[in-house]
C-alpha atoms as a PDB file:
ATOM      1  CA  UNK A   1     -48.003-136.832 -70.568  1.00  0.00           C
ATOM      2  CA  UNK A   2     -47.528-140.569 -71.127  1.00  0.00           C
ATOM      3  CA  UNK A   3     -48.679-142.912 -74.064  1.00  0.00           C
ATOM      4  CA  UNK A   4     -50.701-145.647 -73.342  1.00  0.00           C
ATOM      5  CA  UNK A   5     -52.178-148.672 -75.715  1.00  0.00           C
ATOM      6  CA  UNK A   6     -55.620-148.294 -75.760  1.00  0.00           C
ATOM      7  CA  UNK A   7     -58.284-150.660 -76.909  1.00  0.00           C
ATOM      8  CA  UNK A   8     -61.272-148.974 -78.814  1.00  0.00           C
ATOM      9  CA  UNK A   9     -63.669-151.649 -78.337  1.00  0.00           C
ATOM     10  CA  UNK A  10     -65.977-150.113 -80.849  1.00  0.00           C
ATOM     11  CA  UNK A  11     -63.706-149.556 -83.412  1.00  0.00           C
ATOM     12  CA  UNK A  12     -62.235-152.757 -82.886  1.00  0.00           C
ATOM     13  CA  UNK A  13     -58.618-151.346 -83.339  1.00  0.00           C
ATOM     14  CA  UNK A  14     -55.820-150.291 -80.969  1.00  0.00           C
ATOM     15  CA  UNK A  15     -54.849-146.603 -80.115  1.00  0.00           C
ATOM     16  CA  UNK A  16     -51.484-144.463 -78.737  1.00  0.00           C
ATOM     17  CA  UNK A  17     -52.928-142.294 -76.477  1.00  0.00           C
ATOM     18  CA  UNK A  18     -51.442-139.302 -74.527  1.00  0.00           C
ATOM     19  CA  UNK A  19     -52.801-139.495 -70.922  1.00  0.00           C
ATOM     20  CA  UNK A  20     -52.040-137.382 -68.337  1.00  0.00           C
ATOM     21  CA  UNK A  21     -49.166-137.692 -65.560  1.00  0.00           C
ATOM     22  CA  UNK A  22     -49.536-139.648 -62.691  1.00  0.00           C
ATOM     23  CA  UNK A  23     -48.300-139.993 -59.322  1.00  0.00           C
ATOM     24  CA  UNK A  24     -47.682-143.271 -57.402  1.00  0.00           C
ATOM     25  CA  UNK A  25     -49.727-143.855 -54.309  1.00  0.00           C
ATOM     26  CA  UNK A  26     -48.139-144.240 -50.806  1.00  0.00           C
ATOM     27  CA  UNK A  27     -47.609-147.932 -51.624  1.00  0.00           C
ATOM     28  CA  UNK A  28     -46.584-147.916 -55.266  1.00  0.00           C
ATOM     29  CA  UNK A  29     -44.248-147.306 -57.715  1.00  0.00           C
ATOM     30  CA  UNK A  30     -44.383-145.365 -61.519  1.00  0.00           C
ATOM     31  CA  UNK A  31     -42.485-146.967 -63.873  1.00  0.00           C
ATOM     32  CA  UNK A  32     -40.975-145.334 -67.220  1.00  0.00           C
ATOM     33  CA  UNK A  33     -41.416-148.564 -69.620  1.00  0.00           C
ATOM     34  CA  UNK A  34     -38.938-150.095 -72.138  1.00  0.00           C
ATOM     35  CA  UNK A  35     -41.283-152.853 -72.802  1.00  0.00           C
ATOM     36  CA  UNK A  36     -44.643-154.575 -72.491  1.00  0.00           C
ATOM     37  CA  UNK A  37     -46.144-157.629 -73.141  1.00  0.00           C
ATOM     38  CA  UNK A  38     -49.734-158.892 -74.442  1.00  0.00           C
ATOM     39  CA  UNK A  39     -50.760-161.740 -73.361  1.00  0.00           C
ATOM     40  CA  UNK A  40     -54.124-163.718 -73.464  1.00  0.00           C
ATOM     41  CA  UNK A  41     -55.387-161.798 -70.645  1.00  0.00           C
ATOM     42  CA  UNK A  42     -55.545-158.848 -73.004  1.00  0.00           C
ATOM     43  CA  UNK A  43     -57.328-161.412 -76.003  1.00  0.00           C
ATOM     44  CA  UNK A  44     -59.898-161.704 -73.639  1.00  0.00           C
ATOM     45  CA  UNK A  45     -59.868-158.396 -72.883  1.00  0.00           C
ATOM     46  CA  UNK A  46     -60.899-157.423 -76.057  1.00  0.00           C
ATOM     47  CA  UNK A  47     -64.302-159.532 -75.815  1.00  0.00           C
ATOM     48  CA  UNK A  48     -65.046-157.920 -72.493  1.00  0.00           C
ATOM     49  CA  UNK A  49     -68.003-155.429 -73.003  1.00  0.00           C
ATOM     50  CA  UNK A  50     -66.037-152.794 -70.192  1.00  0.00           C
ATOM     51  CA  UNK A  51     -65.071-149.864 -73.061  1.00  0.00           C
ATOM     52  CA  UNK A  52     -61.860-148.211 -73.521  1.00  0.00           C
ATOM     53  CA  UNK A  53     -58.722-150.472 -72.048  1.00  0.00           C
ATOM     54  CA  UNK A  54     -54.794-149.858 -71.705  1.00  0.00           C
ATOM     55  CA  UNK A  55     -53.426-153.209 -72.471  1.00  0.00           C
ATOM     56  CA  UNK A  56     -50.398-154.871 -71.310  1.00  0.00           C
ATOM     57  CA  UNK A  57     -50.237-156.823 -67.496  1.00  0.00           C
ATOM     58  CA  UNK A  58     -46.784-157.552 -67.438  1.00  0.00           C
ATOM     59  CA  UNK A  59     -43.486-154.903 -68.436  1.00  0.00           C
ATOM     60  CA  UNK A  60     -39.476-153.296 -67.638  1.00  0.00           C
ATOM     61  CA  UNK A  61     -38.336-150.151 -67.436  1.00  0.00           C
ATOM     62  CA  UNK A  62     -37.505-148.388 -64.664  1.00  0.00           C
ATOM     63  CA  UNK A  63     -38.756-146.465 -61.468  1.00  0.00           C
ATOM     64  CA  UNK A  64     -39.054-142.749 -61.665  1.00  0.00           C
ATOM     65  CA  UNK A  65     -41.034-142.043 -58.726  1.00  0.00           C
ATOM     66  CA  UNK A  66     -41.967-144.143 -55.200  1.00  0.00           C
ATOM     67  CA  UNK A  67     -44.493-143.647 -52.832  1.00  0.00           C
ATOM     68  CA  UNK A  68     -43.937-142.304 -49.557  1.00  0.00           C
ATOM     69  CA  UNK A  69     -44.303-145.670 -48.060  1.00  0.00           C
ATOM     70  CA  UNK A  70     -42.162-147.819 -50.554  1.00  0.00           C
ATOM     71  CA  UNK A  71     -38.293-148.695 -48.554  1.00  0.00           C
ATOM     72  CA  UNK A  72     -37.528-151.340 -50.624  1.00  0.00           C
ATOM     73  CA  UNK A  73     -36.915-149.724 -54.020  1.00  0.00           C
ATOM     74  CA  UNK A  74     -35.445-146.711 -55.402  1.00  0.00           C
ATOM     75  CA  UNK A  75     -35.485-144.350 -58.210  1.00  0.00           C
ATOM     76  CA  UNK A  76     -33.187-145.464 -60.886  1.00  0.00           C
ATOM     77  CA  UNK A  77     -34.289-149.157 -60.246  1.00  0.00           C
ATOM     78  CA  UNK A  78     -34.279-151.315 -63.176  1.00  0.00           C
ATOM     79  CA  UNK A  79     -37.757-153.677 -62.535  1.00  0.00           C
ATOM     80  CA  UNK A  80     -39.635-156.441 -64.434  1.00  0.00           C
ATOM     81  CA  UNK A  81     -42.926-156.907 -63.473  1.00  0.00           C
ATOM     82  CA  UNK A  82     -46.614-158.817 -63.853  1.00  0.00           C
ATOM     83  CA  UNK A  83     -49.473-157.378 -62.726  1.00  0.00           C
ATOM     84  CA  UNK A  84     -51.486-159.504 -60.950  1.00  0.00           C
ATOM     85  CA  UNK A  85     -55.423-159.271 -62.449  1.00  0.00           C
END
């Protein structure tokens, strides 16, 4: 299992969720986070009428599992990212 910030749009207030494991696709990477950020994307976000949202577009940590197509990163890799939206 893995937490996850959840928006509850109808509640109006933010959840820690457990959510089930998940494995990378053939072009992606998990990452096991340290940190991540809010930004305004998420404000706006919270106006959108779409339900039940994990928050947070950009993060660190590190990479605990590649896809079988990723060569240029490893497990054990120490990564900063943004997610592009």
């Amino acid at each position: 299992m893995f937490k996850a910030l959840v928006l509850d749009k109808e509640k109006s207030k933010f959840n820690i969720e457990d959510r089930p494991p998940i494995q990378p696709e053939s072009d992606e990477v998990l990452v096991k986070h340290l940190s991540i950020g809010l930004n305004d994307q998420d404000i706006y976000d919270f106006y959108d009428d779409n339900g039940p949202q994990i928050l947070g577009y950009e993060g660190c940590g590190t990479i605990v599992s590649i896809g079988s197509n990723v060569d240029n990163w490893s497990e054990g890799d120490e990564v900063v990212y943004l997610v592009d939206s």
